[in-house]
Protein backbone atom coordinates (compact mmCIF):
# COMPACT_ATOMS: atom_id res chain seq x y z
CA UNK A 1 3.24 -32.24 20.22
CA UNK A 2 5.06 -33.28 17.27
CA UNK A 3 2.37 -34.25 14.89
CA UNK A 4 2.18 -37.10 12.22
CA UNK A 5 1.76 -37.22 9.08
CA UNK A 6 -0.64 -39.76 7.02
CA UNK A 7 0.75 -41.75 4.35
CA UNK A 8 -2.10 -40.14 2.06
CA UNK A 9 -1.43 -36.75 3.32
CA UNK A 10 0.44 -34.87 0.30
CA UNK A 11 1.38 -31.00 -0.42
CA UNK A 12 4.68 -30.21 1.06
CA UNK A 13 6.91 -28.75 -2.41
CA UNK A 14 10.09 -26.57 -3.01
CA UNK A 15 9.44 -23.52 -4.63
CA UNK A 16 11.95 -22.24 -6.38
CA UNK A 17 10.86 -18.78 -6.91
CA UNK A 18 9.52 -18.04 -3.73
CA UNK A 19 12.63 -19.92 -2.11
CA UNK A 20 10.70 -21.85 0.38
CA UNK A 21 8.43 -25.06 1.26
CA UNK A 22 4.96 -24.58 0.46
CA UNK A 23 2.26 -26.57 1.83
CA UNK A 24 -0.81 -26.69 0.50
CA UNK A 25 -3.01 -29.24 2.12
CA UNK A 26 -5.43 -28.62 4.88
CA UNK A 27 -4.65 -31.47 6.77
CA UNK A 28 -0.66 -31.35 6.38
CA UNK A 29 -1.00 -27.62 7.37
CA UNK A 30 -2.48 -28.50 10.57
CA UNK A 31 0.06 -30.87 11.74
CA UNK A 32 3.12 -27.77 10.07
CA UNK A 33 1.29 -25.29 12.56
CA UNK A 34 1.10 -27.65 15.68
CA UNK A 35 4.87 -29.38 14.93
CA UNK A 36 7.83 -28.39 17.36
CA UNK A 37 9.97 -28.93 14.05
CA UNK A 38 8.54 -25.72 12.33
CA UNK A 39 9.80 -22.36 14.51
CA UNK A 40 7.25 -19.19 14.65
CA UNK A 41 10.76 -17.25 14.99
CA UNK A 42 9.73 -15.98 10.94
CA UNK A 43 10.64 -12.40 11.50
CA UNK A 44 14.60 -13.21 12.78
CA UNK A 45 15.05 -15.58 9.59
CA UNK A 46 13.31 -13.32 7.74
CA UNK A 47 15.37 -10.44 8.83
CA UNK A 48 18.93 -12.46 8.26
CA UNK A 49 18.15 -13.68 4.70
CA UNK A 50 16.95 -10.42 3.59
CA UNK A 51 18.19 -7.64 5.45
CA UNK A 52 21.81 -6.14 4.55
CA UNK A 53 24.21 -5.99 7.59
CA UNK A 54 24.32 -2.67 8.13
CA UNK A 55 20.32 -2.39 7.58
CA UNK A 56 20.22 -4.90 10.62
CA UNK A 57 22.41 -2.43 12.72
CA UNK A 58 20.90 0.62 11.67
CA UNK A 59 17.34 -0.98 12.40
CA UNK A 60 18.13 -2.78 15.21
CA UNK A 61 15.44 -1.84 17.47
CA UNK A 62 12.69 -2.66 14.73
CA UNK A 63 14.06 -5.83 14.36
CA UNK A 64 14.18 -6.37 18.38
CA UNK A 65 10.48 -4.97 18.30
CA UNK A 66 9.47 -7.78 15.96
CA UNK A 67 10.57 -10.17 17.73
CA UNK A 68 9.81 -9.74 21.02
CA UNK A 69 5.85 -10.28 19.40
CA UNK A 70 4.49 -13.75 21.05
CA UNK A 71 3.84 -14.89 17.43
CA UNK A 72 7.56 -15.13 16.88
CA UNK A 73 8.03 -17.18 19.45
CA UNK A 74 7.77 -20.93 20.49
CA UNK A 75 7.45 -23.14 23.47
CA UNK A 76 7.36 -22.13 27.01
CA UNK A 77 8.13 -18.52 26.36
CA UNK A 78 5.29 -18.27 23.83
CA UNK A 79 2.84 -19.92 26.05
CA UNK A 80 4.11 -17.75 29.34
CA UNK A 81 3.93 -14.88 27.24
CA UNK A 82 0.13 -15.46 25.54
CA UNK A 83 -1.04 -16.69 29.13
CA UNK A 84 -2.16 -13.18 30.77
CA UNK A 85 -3.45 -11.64 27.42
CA UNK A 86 -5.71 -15.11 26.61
CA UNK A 87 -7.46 -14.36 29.76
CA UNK A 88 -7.76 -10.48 28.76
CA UNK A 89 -9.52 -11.98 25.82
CA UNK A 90 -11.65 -14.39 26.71
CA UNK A 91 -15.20 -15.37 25.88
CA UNK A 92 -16.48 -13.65 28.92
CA UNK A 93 -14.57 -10.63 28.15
CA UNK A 94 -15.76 -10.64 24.28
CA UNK A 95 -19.61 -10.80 25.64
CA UNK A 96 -18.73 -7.68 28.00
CA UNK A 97 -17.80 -5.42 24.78
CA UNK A 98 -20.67 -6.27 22.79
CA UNK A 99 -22.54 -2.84 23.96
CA UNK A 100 -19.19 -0.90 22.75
CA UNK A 101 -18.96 -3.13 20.18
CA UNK A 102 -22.50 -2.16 18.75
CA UNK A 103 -22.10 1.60 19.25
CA UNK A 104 -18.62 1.84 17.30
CA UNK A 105 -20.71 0.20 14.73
CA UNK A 106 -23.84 2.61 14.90
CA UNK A 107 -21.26 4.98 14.71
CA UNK A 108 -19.37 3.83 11.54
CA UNK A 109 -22.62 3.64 9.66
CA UNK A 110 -23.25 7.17 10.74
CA UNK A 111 -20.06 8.06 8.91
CA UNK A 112 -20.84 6.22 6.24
CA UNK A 113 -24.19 7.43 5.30
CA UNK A 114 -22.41 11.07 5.66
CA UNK A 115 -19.31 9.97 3.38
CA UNK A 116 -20.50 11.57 -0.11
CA UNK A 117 -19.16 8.39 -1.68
CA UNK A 118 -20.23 6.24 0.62
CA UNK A 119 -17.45 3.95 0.74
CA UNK A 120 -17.87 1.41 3.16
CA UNK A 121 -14.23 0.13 3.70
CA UNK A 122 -12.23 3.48 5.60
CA UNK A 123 -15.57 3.99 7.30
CA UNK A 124 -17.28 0.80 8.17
CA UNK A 125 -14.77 -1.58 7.68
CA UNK A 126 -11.20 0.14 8.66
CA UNK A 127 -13.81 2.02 11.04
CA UNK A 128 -15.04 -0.84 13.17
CA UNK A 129 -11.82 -2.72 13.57
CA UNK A 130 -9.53 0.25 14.36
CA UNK A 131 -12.21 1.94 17.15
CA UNK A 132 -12.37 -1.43 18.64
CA UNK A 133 -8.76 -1.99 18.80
CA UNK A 134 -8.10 1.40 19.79
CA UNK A 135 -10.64 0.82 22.34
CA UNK A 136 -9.17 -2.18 23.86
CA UNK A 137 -5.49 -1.42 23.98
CA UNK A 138 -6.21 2.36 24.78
CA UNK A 139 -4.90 4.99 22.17
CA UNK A 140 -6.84 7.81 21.14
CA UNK A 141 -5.64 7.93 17.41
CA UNK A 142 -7.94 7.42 14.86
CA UNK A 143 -8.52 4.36 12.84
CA UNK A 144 -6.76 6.16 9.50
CA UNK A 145 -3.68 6.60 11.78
CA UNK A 146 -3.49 3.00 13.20
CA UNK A 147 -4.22 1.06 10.09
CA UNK A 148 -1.60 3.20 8.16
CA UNK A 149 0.77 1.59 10.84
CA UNK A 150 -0.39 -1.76 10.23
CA UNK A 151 -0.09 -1.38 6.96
CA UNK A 152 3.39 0.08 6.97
CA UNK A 153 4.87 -2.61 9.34
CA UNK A 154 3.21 -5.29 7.13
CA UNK A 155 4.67 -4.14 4.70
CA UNK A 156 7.93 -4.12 5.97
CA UNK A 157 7.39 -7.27 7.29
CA UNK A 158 6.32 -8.64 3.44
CA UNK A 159 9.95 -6.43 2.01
CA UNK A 160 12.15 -6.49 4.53
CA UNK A 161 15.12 -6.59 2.02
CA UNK A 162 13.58 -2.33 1.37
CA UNK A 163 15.29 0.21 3.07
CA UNK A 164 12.23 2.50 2.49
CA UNK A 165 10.13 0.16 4.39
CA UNK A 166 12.49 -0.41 7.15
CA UNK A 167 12.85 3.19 7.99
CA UNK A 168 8.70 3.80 7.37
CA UNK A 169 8.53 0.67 9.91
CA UNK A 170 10.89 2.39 12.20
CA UNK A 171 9.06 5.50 12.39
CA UNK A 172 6.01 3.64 12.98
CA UNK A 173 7.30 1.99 16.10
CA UNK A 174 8.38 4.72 17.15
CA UNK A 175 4.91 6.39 17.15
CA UNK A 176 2.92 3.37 18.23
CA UNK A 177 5.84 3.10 21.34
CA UNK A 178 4.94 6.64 22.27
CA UNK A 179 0.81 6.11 22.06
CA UNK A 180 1.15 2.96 24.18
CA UNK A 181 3.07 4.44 26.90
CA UNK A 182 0.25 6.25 28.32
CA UNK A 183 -2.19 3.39 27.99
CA UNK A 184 -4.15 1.59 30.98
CA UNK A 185 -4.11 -1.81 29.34
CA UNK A 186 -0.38 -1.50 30.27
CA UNK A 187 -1.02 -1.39 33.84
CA UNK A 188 -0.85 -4.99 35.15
CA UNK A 189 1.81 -5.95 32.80
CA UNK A 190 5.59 -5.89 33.59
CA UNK A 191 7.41 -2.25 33.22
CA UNK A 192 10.26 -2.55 36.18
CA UNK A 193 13.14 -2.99 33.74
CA UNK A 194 13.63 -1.91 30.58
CA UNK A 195 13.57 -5.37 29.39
CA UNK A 196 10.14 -5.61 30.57
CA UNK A 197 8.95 -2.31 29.12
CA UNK A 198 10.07 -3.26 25.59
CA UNK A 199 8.85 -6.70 25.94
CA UNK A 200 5.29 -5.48 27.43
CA UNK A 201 4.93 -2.55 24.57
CA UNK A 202 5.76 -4.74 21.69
CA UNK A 203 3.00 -7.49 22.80
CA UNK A 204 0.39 -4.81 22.94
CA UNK A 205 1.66 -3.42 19.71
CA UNK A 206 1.00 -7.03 18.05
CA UNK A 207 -2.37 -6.99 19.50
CA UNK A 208 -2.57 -3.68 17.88
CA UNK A 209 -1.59 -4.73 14.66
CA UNK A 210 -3.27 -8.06 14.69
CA UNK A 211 -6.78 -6.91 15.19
CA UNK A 212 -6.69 -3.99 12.35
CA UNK A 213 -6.16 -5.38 8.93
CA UNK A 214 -7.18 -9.35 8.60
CA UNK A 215 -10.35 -8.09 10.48
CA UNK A 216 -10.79 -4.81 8.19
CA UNK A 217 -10.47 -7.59 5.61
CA UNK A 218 -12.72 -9.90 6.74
CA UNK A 219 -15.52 -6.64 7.33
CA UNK A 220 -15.41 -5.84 3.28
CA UNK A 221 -15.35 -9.52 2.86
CA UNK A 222 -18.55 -9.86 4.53
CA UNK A 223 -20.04 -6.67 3.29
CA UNK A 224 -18.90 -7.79 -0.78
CA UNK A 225 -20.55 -11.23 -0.53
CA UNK A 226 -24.05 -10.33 0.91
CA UNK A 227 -24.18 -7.34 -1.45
CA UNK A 228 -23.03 -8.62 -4.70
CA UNK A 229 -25.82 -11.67 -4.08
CA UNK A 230 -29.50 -11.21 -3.30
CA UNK A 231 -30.02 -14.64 -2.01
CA UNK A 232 -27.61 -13.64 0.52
CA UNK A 233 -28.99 -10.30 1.26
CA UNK A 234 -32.28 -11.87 1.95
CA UNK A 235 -31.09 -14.07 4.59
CA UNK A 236 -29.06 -11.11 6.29
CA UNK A 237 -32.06 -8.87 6.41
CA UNK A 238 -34.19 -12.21 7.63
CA UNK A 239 -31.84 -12.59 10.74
CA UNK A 240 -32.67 -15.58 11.84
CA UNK A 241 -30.88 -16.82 14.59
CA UNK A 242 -27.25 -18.22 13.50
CA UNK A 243 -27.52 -16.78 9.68
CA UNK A 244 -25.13 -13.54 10.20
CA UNK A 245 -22.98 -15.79 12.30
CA UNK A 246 -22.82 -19.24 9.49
CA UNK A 247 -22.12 -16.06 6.78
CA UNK A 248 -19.19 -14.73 8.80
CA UNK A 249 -18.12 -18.55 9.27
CA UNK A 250 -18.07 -18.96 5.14
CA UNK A 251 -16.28 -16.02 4.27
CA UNK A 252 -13.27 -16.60 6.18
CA UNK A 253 -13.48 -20.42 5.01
CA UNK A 254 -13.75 -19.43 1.43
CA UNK A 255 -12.04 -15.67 1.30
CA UNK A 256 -9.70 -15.75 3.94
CA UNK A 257 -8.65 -12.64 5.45
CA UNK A 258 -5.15 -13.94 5.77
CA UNK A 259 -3.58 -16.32 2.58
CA UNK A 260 -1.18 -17.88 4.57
CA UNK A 261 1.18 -17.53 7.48
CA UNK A 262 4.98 -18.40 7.79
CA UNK A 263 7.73 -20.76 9.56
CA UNK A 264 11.10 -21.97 9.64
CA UNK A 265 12.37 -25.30 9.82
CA UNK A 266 13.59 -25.83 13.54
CA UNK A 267 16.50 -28.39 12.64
CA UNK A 268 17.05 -30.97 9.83
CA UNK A 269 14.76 -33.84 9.69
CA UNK A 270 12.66 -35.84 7.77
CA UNK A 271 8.87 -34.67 6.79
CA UNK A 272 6.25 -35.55 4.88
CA UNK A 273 8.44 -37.08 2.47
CA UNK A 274 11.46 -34.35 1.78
CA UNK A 275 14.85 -33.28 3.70
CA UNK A 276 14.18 -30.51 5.60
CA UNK A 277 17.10 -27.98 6.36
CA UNK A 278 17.18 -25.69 9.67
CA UNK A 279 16.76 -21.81 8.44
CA UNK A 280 14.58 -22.99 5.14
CA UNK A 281 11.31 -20.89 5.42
CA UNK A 282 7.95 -22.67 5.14
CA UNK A 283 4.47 -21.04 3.66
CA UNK A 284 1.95 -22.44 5.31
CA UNK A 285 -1.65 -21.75 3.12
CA UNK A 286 -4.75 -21.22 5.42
CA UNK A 287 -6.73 -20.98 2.27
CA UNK A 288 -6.54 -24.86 1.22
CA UNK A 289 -7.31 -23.65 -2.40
CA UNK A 290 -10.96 -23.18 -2.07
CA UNK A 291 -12.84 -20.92 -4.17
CA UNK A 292 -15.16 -18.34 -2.69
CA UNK A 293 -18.71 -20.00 -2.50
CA UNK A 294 -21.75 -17.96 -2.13
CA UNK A 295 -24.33 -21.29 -1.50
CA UNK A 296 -24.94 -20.87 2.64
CA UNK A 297 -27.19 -23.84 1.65
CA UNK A 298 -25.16 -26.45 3.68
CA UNK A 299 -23.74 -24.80 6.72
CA UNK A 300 -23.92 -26.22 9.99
CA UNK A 301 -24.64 -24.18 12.60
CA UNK A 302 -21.49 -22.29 14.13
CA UNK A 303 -20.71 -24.30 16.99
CA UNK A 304 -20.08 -27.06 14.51
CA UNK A 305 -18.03 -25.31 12.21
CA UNK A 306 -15.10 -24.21 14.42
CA UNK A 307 -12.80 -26.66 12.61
CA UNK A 308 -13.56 -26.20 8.86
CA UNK A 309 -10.97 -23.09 8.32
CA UNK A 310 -7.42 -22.64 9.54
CA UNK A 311 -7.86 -18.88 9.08
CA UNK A 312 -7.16 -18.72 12.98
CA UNK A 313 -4.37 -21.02 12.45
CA UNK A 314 -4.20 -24.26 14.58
CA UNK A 315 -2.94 -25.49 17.98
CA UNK A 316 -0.96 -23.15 20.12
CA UNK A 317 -0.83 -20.21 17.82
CA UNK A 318 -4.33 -19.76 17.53
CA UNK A 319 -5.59 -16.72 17.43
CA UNK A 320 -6.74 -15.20 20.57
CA UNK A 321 -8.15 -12.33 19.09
CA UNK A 322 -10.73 -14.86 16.67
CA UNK A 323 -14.26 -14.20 18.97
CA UNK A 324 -13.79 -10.39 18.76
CA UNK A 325 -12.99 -10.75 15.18
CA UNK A 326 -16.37 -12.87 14.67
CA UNK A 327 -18.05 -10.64 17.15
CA UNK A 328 -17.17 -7.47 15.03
CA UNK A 329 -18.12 -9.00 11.36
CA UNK A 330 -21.40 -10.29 12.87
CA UNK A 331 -22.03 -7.09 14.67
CA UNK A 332 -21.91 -4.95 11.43
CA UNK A 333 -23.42 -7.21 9.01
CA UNK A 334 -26.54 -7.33 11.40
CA UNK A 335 -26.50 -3.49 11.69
CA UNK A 336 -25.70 -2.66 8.51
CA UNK A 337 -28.88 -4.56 7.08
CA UNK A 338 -30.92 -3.05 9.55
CA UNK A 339 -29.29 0.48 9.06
CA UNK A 340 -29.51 0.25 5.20
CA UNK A 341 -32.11 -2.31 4.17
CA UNK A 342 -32.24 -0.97 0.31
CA UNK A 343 -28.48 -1.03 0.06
CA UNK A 344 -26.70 -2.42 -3.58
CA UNK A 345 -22.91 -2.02 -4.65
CA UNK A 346 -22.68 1.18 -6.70
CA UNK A 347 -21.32 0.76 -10.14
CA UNK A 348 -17.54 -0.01 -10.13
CA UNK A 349 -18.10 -0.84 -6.52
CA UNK A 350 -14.82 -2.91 -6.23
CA UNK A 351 -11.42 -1.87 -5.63
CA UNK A 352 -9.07 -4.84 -4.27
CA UNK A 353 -5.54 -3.81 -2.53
CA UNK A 354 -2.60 -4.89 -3.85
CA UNK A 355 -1.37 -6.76 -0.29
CA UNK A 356 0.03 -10.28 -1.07
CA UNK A 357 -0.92 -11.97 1.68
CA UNK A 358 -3.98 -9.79 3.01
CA UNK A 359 -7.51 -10.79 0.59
CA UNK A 360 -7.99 -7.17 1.21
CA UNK A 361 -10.47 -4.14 -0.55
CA UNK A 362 -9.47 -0.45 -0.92
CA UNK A 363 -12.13 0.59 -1.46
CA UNK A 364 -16.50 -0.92 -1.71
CA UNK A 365 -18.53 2.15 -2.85
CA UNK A 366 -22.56 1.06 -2.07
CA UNK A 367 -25.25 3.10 -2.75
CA UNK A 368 -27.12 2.57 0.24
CA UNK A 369 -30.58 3.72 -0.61
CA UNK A 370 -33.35 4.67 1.40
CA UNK A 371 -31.93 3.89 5.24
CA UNK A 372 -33.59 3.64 8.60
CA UNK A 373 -32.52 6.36 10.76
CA UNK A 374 -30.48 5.24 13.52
């Protein structure tokens, strides 16, 4: 599919400090993320603009790991590569982990309610998405140890031009290589060559890595907007059927876990207007410039909303992991009202990260009141 764009359709600009196309509009985005004219291959182009020569040699491996992740590729590899792991991930599969699901949770809000400053994002929200994903791909490390990994190959991935973040990353895959070598979710995946073996760890690593921080994110997100509004709070502890689910649905419309995502111009040709160059990078915004809007007043019900956002991205990229994600957010807000009824943010509850493209908290401190046991 090469996509269209409408003659009313605007938001495709040069920025010149970011050195890139931005494009801002919902509906232009969607036809950017579904276009064979805009590559996925972000981490190579990435890697040649910004890395030195001899960082690229020194680092090669990193660099290889990258990009052997199905999100840096296109076309018939990408889809022969996501095949196997979109069944692994499929709605069936996502209603077969909603028992785990629910205990990791219980579980989190155990530690929480034990944490003396009961700070709900390493222990509910870094918690529930790095037992789950440690669950499914099958390392025993702890959620501390596997989002510091995320965190350190995002951040390489944000700074690639850093030599301190290159050899952090390097380290990292490293580690991660070692964990997944033992892991069963490896077993019906391709290991014969070494080719294989380095293709088959770095996919699982990306599933890794994609499943920790944008849903850690979206957790506080979700936790933040019913606590800092009683109207909100009221319709969580209410649970009536879809609520939890239409909540999760407007946070990642209006906060967005993930700002925006990246590509690179394919070839030169004509778009939306402008001369596009092969190797220019393009921002794509998932956000569409919304504010965050706490009035749940209008919301269709889910199955009717599964269009509104382009947090998952769009078309062939889109993410596999989203149920799960939706399953965990839903999953703890549900719990955590039950859990913690009388809960309120503490006083200087909020502590946002730094992150430039995560919508990310370091830290939501809640006093959680008088609590159900569990």
């Amino acid at each position: 599919m090469t996509g269209s764009v409408r003659d009313d359709v605007r938001g495709l600009a040069w920025d010149d400090g970011l050195e890139c196309w931005v494009v801002s509009d919902p509906a232009l985005a969607r036809v950017v993320l579904n276009h064979q004219g805009f590559s996925s291959q972000t981490s190579k182009r990435l890697g040649e603009l910004y890395m030195t020569e001899e960082s690229r040699r020194e680092h090669r491996d990193l660099t290889e790991f990258l990009r052997l992740w199905f999100v840096h590729t296109d076309g018939a590899e990408h889809t022969a590569l996501r095949r196997p792991l979109q069944r692994l991930f499929s709605a069936s599969y996502v209603r077969s982990i909603v028992p785990r699901v629910e205990a990791i949770v219980d579980a989190c809000l155990d530690d929480l309610a034990a944490d003396p400053r009961h700070d709900a994002i390493p222990t509910v929200a870094e918690g529930v998405s790095g037992r789950v994903m440690g669950h499914i791909v099958g390392v025993p490390q702890e959620p501390a140890v596997l989002h510091t990994w995320s965190r350190t190959l995002s951040g390489f991935i944000a700074a690639m031009y850093r030599r301190d973040h290159a050899e952090a990353a390097h380290r990292v895959m490293l580690e991660m290589t070692e964990a997944l070598a033992d892991s069963p979710a490896l077993a019906g995946f391709p290991r014969d060559t070494p080719e294989d073996r380095a293709r088959t760890t770095a996919t699982w690593a990306m599933i890794l890595f994609g499943g920790l921080e944008t849903t850690a994110s979206l957790l506080g997100s979700c936790l933040l907007a019913v606590l800092e509004d009683p109207a909100l709070w009221a319709r969580v502890t209410a649970d009536r059927p879809g609520e939890v689910e239409a909540l999760v649905e407007s946070v990642l419309e209006k906060r967005p876990p993930l700002r925006n995502v990246g590509r690179v111009v394919a070839h030169d040709f004509e778009f939306g207007g402008e001369r596009l160059r092969e190797g220019d990078l393009v921002l794509v915004s998932l956000a569409g410039g919304g504010l965050f809007d706490t009035d749940l007043s209008d919301l269709a019900p889910v199955a009717e909303r599964g269009d509104r956002h382009l947090v998952f991205g769009h078309g062939v990229h889109y993410c596999i992991g989203a149920p799960l994600a939706r399953l965990e957010a839903a999953t703890a807000l549900r719990r955590f009202a039950r859990r913690f009824p009388g809960a309120a943010l503490a006083e200087n509850a909020v502590q946002w990260g730094p992150n430039l493209a995560y919508v990310g908290l370091d830290h939501l401190f809640l006093d959680i009141g008088a609590h159900r046991a569990p």
